[in-house]
N, C-alpha and C. Protein backbone atom coordinates (compact mmCIF):
# COMPACT_ATOMS: atom_id res chain seq x y z
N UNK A 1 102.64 61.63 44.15
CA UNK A 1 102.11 61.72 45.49
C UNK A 1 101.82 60.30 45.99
N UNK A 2 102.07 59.89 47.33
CA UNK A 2 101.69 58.62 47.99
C UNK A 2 100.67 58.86 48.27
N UNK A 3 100.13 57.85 48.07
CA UNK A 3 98.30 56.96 48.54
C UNK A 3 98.81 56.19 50.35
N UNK A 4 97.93 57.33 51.32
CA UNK A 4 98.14 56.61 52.67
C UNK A 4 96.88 55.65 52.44
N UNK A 5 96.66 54.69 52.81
CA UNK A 5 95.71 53.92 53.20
C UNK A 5 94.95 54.95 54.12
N UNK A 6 93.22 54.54 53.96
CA UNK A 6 91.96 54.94 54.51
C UNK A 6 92.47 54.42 56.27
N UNK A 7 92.63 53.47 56.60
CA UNK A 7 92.61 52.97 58.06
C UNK A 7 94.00 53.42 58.44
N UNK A 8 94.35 53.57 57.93
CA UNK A 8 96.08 53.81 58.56
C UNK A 8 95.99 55.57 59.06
N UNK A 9 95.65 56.26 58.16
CA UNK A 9 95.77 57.59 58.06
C UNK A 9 94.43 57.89 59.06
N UNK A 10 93.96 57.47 59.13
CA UNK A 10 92.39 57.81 60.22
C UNK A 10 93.29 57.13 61.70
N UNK A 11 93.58 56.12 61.87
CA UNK A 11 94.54 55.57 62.93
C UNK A 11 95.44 56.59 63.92
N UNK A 12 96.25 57.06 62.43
CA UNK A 12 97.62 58.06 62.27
C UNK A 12 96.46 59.20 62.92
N UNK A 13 95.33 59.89 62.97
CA UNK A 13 94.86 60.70 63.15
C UNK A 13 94.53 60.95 64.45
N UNK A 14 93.53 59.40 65.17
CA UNK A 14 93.73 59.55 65.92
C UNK A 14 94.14 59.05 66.99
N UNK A 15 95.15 58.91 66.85
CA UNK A 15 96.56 58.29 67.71
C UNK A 15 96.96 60.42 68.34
N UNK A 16 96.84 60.90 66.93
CA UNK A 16 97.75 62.12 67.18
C UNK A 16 97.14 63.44 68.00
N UNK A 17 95.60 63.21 67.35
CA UNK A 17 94.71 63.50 68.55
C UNK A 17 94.77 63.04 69.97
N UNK A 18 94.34 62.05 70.18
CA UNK A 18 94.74 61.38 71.41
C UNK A 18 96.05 62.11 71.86
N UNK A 19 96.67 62.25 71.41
CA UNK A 19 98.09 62.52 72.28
C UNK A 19 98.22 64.33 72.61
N UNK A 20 97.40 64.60 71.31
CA UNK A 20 96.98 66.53 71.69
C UNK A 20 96.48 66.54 72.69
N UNK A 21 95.09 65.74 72.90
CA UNK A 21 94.04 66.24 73.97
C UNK A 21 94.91 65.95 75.33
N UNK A 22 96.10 64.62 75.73
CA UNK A 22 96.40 64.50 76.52
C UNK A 22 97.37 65.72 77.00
N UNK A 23 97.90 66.51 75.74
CA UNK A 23 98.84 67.38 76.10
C UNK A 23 98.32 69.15 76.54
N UNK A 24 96.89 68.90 75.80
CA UNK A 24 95.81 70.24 76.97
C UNK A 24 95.47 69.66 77.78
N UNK A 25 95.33 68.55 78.22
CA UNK A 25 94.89 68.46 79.36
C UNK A 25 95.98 68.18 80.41
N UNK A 26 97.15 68.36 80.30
CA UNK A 26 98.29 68.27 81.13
C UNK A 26 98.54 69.86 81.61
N UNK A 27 98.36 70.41 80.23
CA UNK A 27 98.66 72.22 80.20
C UNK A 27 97.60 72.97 81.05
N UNK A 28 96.15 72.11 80.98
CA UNK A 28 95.16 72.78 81.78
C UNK A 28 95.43 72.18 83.43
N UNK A 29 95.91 71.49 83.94
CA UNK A 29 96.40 71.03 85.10
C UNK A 29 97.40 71.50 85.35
N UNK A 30 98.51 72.30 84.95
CA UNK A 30 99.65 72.47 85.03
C UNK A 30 99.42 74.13 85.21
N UNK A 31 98.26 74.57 84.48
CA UNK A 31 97.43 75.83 84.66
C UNK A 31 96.91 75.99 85.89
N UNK A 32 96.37 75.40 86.35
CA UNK A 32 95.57 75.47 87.52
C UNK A 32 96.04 75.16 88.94
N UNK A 33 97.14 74.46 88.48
CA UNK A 33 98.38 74.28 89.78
C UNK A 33 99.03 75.69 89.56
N UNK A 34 99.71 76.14 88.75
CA UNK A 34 100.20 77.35 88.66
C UNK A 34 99.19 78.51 89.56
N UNK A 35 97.83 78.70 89.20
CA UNK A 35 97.19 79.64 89.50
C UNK A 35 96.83 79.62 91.64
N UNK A 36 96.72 78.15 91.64
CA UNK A 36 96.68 77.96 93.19
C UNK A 36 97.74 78.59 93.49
N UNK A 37 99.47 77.50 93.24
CA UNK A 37 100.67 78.29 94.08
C UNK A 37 100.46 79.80 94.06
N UNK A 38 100.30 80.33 92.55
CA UNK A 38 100.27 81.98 92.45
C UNK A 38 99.33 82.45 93.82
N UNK A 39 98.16 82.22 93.91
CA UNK A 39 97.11 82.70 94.95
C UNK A 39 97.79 82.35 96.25
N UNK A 40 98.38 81.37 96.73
CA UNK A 40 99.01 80.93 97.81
C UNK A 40 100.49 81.97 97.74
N UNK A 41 101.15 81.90 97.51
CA UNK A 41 102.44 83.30 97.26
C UNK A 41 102.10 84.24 97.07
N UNK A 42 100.32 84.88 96.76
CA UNK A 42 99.65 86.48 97.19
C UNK A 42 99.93 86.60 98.19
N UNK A 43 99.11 85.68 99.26
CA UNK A 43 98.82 85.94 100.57
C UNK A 43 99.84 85.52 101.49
N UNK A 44 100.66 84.95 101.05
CA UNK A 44 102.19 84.78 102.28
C UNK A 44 102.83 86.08 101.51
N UNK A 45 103.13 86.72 100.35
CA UNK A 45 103.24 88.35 100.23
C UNK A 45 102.53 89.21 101.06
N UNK A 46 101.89 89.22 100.88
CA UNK A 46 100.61 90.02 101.76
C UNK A 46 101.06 90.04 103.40
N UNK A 47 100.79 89.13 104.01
CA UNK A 47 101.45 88.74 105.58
C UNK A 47 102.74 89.17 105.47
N UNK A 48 103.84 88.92 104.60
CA UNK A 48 105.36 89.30 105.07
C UNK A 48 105.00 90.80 104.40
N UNK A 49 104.29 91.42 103.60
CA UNK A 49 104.51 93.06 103.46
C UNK A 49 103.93 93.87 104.73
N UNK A 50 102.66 93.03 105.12
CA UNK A 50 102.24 93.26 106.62
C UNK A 50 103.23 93.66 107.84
N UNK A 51 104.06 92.46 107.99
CA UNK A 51 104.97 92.44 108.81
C UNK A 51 106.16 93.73 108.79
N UNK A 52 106.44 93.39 107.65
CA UNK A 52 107.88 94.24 107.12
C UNK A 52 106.73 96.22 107.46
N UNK A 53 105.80 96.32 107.02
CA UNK A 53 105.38 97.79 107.56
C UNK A 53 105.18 97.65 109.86
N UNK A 54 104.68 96.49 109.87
CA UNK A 54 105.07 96.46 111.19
C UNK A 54 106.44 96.98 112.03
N UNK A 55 107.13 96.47 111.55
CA UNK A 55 108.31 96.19 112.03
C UNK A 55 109.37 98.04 111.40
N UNK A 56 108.88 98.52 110.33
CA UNK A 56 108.99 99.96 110.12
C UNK A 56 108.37 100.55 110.91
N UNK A 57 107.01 100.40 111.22
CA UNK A 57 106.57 101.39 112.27
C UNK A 57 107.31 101.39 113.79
N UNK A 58 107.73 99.92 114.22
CA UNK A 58 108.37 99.77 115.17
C UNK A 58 109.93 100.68 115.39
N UNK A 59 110.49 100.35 114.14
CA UNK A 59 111.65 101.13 114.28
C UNK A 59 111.45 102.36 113.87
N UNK A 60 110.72 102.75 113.38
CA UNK A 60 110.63 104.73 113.17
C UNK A 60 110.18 104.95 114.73
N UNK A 61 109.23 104.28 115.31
CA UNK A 61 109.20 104.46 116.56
C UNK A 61 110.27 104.72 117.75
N UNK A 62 110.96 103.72 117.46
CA UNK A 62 112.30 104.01 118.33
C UNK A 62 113.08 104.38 118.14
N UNK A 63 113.46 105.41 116.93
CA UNK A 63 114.50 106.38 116.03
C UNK A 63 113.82 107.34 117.11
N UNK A 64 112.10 107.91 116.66
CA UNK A 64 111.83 108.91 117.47
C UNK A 64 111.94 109.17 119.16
N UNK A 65 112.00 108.11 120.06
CA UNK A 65 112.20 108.22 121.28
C UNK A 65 113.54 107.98 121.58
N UNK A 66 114.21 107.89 120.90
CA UNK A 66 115.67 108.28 121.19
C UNK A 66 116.13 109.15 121.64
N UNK A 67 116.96 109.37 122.72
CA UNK A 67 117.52 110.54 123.17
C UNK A 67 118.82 110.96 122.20
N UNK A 68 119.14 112.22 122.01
CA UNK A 68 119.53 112.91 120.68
C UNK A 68 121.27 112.89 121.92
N UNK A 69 122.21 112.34 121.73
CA UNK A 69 123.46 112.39 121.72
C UNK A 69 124.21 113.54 121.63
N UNK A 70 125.43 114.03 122.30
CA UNK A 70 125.81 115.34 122.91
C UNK A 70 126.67 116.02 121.21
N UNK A 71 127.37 114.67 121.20
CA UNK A 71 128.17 115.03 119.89
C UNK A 71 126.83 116.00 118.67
N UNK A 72 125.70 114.59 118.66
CA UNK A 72 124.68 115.20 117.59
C UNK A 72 123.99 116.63 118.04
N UNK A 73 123.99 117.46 119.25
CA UNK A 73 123.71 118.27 119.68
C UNK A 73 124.24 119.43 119.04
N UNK A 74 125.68 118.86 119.40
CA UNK A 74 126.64 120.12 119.31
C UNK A 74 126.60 120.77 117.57
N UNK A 75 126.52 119.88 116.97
CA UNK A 75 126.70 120.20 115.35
C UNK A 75 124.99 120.85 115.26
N UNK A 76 124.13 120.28 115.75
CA UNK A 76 122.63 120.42 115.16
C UNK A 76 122.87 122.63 115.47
């Protein structure tokens, strides 16, 4: 078995630490940007599902005030 040196291997330690904590703390920023866009793409969902039932009510609306066509008469 190799003998690391006391200062080298504590160094080696935390060098490697250092570079963990930088890599949660990239993941926790990278988290929290994620969770904004997510909350921001609820509510522009939300407004365009809004719309899109708008715009159904509009056209079931004007299916129903349609006047019914002679051809569609004749078969009904």
């Amino acid at each position: 078995m190799t003998e690391i040196p006391l200062a080298d291997y504590s160094e080696k330690m935390n060098s490697e630490f250092a570079s963990l904590v930088e890599k949660v703390n990239q993941l926790a920023e990278q988290s929290h940007s994620l969770r904004r866009e997510n909350a921001a793409l609820r509510g522009e969902l939300a407004s365009l599902t809004a719309r899109m039932n708008e715009a159904h009510d509009r056209i079931a609306t004007l299916i129903r005030t349609m006047p019914v066509s002679d051809a569609n008469q004749e078969t009904a």
